[in-house]
C-alpha atoms as a PDB file:
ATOM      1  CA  UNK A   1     106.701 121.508 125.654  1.00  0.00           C
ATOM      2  CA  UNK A   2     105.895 122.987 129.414  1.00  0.00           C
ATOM      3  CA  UNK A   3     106.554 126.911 130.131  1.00  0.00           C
ATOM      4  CA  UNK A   4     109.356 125.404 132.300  1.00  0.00           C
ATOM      5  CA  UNK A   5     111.163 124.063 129.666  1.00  0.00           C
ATOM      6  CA  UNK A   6     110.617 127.180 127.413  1.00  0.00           C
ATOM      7  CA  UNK A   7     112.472 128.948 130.467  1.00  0.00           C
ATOM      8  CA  UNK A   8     115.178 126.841 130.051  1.00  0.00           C
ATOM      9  CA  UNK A   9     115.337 127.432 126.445  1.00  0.00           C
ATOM     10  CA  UNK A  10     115.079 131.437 126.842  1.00  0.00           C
ATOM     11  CA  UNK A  11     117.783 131.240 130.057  1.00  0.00           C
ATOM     12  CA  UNK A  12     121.316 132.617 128.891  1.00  0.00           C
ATOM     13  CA  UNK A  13     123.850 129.817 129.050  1.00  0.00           C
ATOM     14  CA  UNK A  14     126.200 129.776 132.160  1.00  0.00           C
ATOM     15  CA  UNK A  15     124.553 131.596 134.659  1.00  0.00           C
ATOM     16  CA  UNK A  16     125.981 128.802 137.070  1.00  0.00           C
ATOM     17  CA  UNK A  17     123.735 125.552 136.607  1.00  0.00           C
ATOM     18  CA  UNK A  18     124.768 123.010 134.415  1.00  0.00           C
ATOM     19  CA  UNK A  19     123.278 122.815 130.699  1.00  0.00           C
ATOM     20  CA  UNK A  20     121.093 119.569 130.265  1.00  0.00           C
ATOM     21  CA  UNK A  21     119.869 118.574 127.098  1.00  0.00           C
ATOM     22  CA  UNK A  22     115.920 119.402 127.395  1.00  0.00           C
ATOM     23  CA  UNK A  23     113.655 116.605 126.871  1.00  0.00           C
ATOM     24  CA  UNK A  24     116.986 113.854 126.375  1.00  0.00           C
ATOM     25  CA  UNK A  25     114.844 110.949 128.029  1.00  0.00           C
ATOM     26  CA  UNK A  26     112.149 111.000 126.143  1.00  0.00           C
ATOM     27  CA  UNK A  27     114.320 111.256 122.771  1.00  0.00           C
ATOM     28  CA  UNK A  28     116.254 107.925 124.322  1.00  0.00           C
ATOM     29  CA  UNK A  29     112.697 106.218 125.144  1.00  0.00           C
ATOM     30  CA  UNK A  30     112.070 107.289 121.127  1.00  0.00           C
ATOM     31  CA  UNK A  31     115.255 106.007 119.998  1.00  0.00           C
ATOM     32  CA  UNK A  32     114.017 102.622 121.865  1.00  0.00           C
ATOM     33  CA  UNK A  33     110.874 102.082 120.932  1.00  0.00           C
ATOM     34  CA  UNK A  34     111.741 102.897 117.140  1.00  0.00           C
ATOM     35  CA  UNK A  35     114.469  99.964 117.450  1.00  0.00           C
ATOM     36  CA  UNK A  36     112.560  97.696 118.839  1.00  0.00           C
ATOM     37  CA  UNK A  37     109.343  98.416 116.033  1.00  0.00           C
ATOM     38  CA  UNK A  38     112.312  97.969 113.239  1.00  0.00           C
ATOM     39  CA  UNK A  39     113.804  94.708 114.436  1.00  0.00           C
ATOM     40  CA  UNK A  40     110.107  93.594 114.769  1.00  0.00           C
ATOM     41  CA  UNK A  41     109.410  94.102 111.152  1.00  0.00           C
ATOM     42  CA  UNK A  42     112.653  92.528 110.432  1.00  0.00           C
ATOM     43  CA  UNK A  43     111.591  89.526 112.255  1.00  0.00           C
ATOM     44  CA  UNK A  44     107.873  90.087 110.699  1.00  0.00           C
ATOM     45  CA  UNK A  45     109.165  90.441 106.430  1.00  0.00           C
ATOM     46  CA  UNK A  46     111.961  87.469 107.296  1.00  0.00           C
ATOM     47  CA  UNK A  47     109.381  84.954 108.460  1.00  0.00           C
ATOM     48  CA  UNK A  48     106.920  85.909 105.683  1.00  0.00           C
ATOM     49  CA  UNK A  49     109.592  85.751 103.223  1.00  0.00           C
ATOM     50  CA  UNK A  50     110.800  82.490 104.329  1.00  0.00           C
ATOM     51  CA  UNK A  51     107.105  81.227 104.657  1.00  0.00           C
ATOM     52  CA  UNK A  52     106.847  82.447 100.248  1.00  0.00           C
ATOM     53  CA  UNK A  53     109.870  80.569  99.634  1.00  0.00           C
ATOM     54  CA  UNK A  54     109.232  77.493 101.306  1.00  0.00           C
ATOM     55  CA  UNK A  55     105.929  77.698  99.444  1.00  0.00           C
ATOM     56  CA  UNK A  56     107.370  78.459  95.993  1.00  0.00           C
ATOM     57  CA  UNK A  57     109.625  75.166  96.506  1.00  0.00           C
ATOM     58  CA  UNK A  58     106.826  72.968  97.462  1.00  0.00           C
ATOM     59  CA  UNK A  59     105.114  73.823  93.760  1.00  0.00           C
ATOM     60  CA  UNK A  60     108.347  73.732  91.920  1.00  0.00           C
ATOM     61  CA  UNK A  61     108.901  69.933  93.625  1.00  0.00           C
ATOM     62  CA  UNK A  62     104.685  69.086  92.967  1.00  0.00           C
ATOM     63  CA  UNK A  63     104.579  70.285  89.429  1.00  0.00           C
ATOM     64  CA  UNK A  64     107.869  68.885  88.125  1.00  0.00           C
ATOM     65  CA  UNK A  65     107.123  65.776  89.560  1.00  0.00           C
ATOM     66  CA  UNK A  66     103.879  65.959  88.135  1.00  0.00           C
ATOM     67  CA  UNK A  67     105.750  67.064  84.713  1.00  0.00           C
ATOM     68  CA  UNK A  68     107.721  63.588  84.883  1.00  0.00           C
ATOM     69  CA  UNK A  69     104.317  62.098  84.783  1.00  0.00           C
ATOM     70  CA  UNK A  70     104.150  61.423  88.395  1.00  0.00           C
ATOM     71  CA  UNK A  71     100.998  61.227  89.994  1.00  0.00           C
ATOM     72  CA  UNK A  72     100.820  63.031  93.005  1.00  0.00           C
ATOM     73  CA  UNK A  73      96.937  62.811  95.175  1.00  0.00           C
ATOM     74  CA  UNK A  74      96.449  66.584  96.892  1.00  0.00           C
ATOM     75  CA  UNK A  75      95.989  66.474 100.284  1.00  0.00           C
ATOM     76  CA  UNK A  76      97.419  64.267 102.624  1.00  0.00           C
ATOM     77  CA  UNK A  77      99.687  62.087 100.190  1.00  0.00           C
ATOM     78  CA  UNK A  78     101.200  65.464  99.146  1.00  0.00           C
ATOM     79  CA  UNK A  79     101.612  66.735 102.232  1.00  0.00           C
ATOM     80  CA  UNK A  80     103.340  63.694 103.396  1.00  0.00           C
ATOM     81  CA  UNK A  81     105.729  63.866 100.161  1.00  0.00           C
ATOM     82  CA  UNK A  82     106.712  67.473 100.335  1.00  0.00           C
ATOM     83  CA  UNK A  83     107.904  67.076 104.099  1.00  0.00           C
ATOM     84  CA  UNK A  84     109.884  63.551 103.047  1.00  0.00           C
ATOM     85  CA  UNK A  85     111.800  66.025 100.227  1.00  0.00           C
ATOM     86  CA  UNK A  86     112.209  68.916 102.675  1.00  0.00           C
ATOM     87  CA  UNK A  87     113.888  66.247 105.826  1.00  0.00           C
ATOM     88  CA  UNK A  88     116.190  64.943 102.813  1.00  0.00           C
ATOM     89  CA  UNK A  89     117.814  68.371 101.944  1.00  0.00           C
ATOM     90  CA  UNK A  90     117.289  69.515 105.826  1.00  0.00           C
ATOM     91  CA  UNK A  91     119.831  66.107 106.877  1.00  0.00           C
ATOM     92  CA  UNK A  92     122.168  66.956 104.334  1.00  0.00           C
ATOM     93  CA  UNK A  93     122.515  70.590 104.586  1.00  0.00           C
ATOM     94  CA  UNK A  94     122.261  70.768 108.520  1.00  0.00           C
ATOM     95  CA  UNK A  95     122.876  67.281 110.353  1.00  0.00           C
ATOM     96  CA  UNK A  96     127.073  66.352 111.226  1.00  0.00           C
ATOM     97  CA  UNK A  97     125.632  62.985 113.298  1.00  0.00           C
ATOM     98  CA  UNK A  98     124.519  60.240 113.418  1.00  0.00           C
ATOM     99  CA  UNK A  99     121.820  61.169 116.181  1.00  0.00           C
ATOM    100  CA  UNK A 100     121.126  64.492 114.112  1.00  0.00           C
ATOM    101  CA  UNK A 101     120.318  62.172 110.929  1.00  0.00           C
ATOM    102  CA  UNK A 102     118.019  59.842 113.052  1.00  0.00           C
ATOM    103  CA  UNK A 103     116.144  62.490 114.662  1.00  0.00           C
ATOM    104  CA  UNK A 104     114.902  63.585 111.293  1.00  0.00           C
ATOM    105  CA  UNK A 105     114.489  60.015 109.754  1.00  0.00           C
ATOM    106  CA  UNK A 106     111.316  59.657 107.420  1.00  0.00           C
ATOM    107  CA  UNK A 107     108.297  58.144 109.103  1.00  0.00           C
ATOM    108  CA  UNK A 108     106.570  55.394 107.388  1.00  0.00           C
ATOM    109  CA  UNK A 109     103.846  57.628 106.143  1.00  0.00           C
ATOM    110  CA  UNK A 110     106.471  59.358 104.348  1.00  0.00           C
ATOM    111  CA  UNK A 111     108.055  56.117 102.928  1.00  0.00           C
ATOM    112  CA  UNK A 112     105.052  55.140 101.812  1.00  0.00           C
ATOM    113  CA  UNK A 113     103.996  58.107  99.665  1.00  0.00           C
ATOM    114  CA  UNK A 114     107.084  58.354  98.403  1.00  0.00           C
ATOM    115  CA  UNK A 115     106.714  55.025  97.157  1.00  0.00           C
ATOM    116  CA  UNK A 116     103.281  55.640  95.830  1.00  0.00           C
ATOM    117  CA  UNK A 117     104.572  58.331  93.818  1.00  0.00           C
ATOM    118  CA  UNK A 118     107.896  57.282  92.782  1.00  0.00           C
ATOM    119  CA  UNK A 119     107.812  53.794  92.683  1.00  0.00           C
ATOM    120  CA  UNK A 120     111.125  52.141  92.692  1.00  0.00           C
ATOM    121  CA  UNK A 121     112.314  55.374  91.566  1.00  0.00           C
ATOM    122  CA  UNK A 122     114.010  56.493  94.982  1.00  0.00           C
ATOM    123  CA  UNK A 123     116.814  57.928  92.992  1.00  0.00           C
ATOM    124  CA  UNK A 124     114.840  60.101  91.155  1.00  0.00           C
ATOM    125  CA  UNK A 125     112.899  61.487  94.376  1.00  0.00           C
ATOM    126  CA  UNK A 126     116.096  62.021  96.157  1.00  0.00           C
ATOM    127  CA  UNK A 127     117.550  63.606  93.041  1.00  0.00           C
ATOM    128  CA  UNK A 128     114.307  66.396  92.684  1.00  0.00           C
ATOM    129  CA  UNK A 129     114.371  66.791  96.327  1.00  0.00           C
ATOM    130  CA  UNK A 130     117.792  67.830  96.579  1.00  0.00           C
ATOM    131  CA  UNK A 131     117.696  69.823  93.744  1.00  0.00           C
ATOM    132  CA  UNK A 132     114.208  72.070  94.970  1.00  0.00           C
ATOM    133  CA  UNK A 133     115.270  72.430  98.536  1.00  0.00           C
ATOM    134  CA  UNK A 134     118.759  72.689  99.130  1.00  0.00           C
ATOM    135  CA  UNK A 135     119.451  75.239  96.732  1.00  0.00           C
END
Protein backbone atom coordinates (compact mmCIF):
# COMPACT_ATOMS: atom_id res chain seq x y z
CA UNK A 1 0.00 0.00 0.00
CA UNK A 2 1.57 3.68 -0.98
CA UNK A 3 1.55 6.60 1.82
CA UNK A 4 -1.06 8.06 -0.61
CA UNK A 5 -3.41 5.56 -0.16
CA UNK A 6 -2.82 5.40 3.68
CA UNK A 7 -3.93 9.21 3.39
CA UNK A 8 -6.92 8.24 1.96
CA UNK A 9 -7.56 5.72 4.53
CA UNK A 10 -6.72 8.24 7.56
CA UNK A 11 -8.89 11.25 5.59
CA UNK A 12 -12.35 11.81 7.45
CA UNK A 13 -15.17 10.87 5.12
CA UNK A 14 -17.00 13.82 3.33
CA UNK A 15 -14.76 16.51 3.34
CA UNK A 16 -16.15 17.16 -0.31
CA UNK A 17 -14.45 14.50 -2.73
CA UNK A 18 -16.13 11.52 -3.52
CA UNK A 19 -15.27 8.14 -1.56
CA UNK A 20 -13.63 5.52 -4.00
CA UNK A 21 -13.05 2.17 -3.00
CA UNK A 22 -9.03 2.08 -2.56
CA UNK A 23 -7.26 -0.38 -4.58
CA UNK A 24 -10.96 -1.65 -6.48
CA UNK A 25 -8.99 -2.39 -9.85
CA UNK A 26 -6.64 -4.42 -8.76
CA UNK A 27 -9.25 -6.54 -6.57
CA UNK A 28 -11.34 -6.78 -10.15
CA UNK A 29 -7.95 -7.80 -12.08
CA UNK A 30 -7.82 -10.55 -8.89
CA UNK A 31 -11.29 -11.53 -9.23
CA UNK A 32 -10.23 -12.19 -13.09
CA UNK A 33 -7.37 -13.88 -13.05
CA UNK A 34 -8.70 -16.28 -10.18
CA UNK A 35 -11.70 -17.13 -12.70
CA UNK A 36 -9.92 -17.68 -15.39
CA UNK A 37 -7.11 -20.18 -13.24
CA UNK A 38 -10.51 -22.06 -11.94
CA UNK A 39 -12.21 -22.64 -15.26
CA UNK A 40 -8.69 -23.75 -16.43
CA UNK A 41 -8.50 -26.50 -13.94
CA UNK A 42 -11.99 -27.31 -14.75
CA UNK A 43 -11.06 -27.75 -18.27
CA UNK A 44 -7.59 -29.44 -16.98
CA UNK A 45 -9.47 -32.40 -14.20
CA UNK A 46 -12.46 -32.81 -17.08
CA UNK A 47 -10.09 -33.81 -19.84
CA UNK A 48 -7.98 -36.00 -17.50
CA UNK A 49 -11.00 -37.52 -16.17
CA UNK A 50 -12.44 -38.22 -19.44
CA UNK A 51 -8.94 -39.42 -20.73
CA UNK A 52 -9.21 -42.32 -17.19
CA UNK A 53 -12.51 -43.26 -18.31
CA UNK A 54 -12.03 -43.78 -21.80
CA UNK A 55 -9.06 -45.82 -20.62
CA UNK A 56 -10.91 -47.87 -17.98
CA UNK A 57 -13.47 -48.85 -20.92
CA UNK A 58 -10.87 -49.89 -23.32
CA UNK A 59 -9.65 -52.72 -20.51
CA UNK A 60 -13.12 -53.59 -19.46
CA UNK A 61 -13.89 -54.26 -23.54
CA UNK A 62 -9.98 -56.11 -23.92
CA UNK A 63 -10.27 -58.29 -20.90
CA UNK A 64 -13.87 -59.46 -21.23
CA UNK A 65 -13.33 -60.21 -24.61
CA UNK A 66 -10.35 -61.91 -23.70
CA UNK A 67 -12.57 -63.65 -20.78
CA UNK A 68 -14.93 -65.07 -23.68
CA UNK A 69 -11.80 -66.68 -24.90
CA UNK A 70 -11.17 -64.20 -27.54
CA UNK A 71 -7.86 -63.67 -28.68
CA UNK A 72 -6.98 -60.28 -28.95
CA UNK A 73 -2.87 -59.45 -30.45
CA UNK A 74 -1.63 -56.05 -28.38
CA UNK A 75 -0.67 -53.48 -30.43
CA UNK A 76 -1.99 -52.56 -33.56
CA UNK A 77 -4.88 -55.28 -33.89
CA UNK A 78 -6.08 -53.91 -30.51
CA UNK A 79 -5.84 -50.64 -31.25
CA UNK A 80 -7.75 -51.07 -34.37
CA UNK A 81 -10.57 -53.08 -32.32
CA UNK A 82 -11.03 -50.71 -29.46
CA UNK A 83 -11.66 -47.67 -31.94
CA UNK A 84 -14.23 -50.10 -34.17
CA UNK A 85 -16.22 -50.58 -30.49
CA UNK A 86 -15.86 -46.91 -29.54
CA UNK A 87 -17.36 -45.55 -33.51
CA UNK A 88 -20.25 -48.23 -32.79
CA UNK A 89 -21.53 -46.66 -29.46
CA UNK A 90 -20.26 -43.02 -30.78
CA UNK A 91 -23.04 -43.58 -34.13
CA UNK A 92 -25.61 -44.66 -31.92
CA UNK A 93 -25.43 -42.35 -29.10
CA UNK A 94 -24.55 -39.15 -31.23
CA UNK A 95 -25.32 -39.52 -35.12
CA UNK A 96 -29.42 -38.49 -36.31
CA UNK A 97 -28.13 -39.02 -40.28
CA UNK A 98 -27.38 -40.69 -42.61
CA UNK A 99 -24.18 -38.50 -43.50
CA UNK A 100 -23.39 -38.43 -39.60
CA UNK A 101 -23.40 -42.45 -39.67
CA UNK A 102 -21.12 -42.52 -42.84
CA UNK A 103 -18.69 -40.12 -41.64
CA UNK A 104 -17.85 -42.46 -38.82
CA UNK A 105 -18.16 -45.78 -40.85
CA UNK A 106 -15.46 -48.50 -39.85
CA UNK A 107 -12.44 -48.61 -42.11
CA UNK A 108 -11.38 -51.89 -43.40
CA UNK A 109 -8.61 -52.18 -40.90
CA UNK A 110 -11.23 -52.11 -38.41
CA UNK A 111 -13.43 -54.75 -40.20
CA UNK A 112 -10.79 -56.81 -40.41
CA UNK A 113 -9.70 -57.07 -36.76
CA UNK A 114 -12.89 -57.31 -35.78
CA UNK A 115 -13.16 -60.26 -37.78
CA UNK A 116 -9.92 -61.68 -36.57
CA UNK A 117 -11.14 -61.51 -33.19
CA UNK A 118 -14.70 -62.26 -33.39
CA UNK A 119 -15.09 -64.32 -36.18
CA UNK A 120 -18.55 -64.57 -37.48
CA UNK A 121 -19.46 -63.41 -34.17
CA UNK A 122 -20.44 -59.70 -35.20
CA UNK A 123 -23.31 -59.92 -32.83
CA UNK A 124 -21.38 -60.57 -30.03
CA UNK A 125 -18.80 -57.60 -30.79
CA UNK A 126 -21.58 -55.22 -31.33
CA UNK A 127 -23.28 -56.53 -28.21
CA UNK A 128 -19.80 -55.91 -25.79
CA UNK A 129 -19.24 -52.75 -27.57
CA UNK A 130 -22.41 -51.27 -26.81
CA UNK A 131 -22.50 -52.44 -23.54
CA UNK A 132 -18.60 -50.90 -22.48
CA UNK A 133 -19.04 -47.63 -24.23
CA UNK A 134 -22.33 -46.30 -24.30
CA UNK A 135 -23.04 -46.64 -20.82
Amino acid sequence: MSIGQVAQLDAPPGDGEAEQPVGAPGRLRRKIVVAVVAVAAVVAVSAFATEGLSLAADRVFVETARSQGRVIAPGTQEERLLSAARKICERREHHDTVAERRATRLRPEEIDAVRQTFARDVRGFMTLALQTYCM
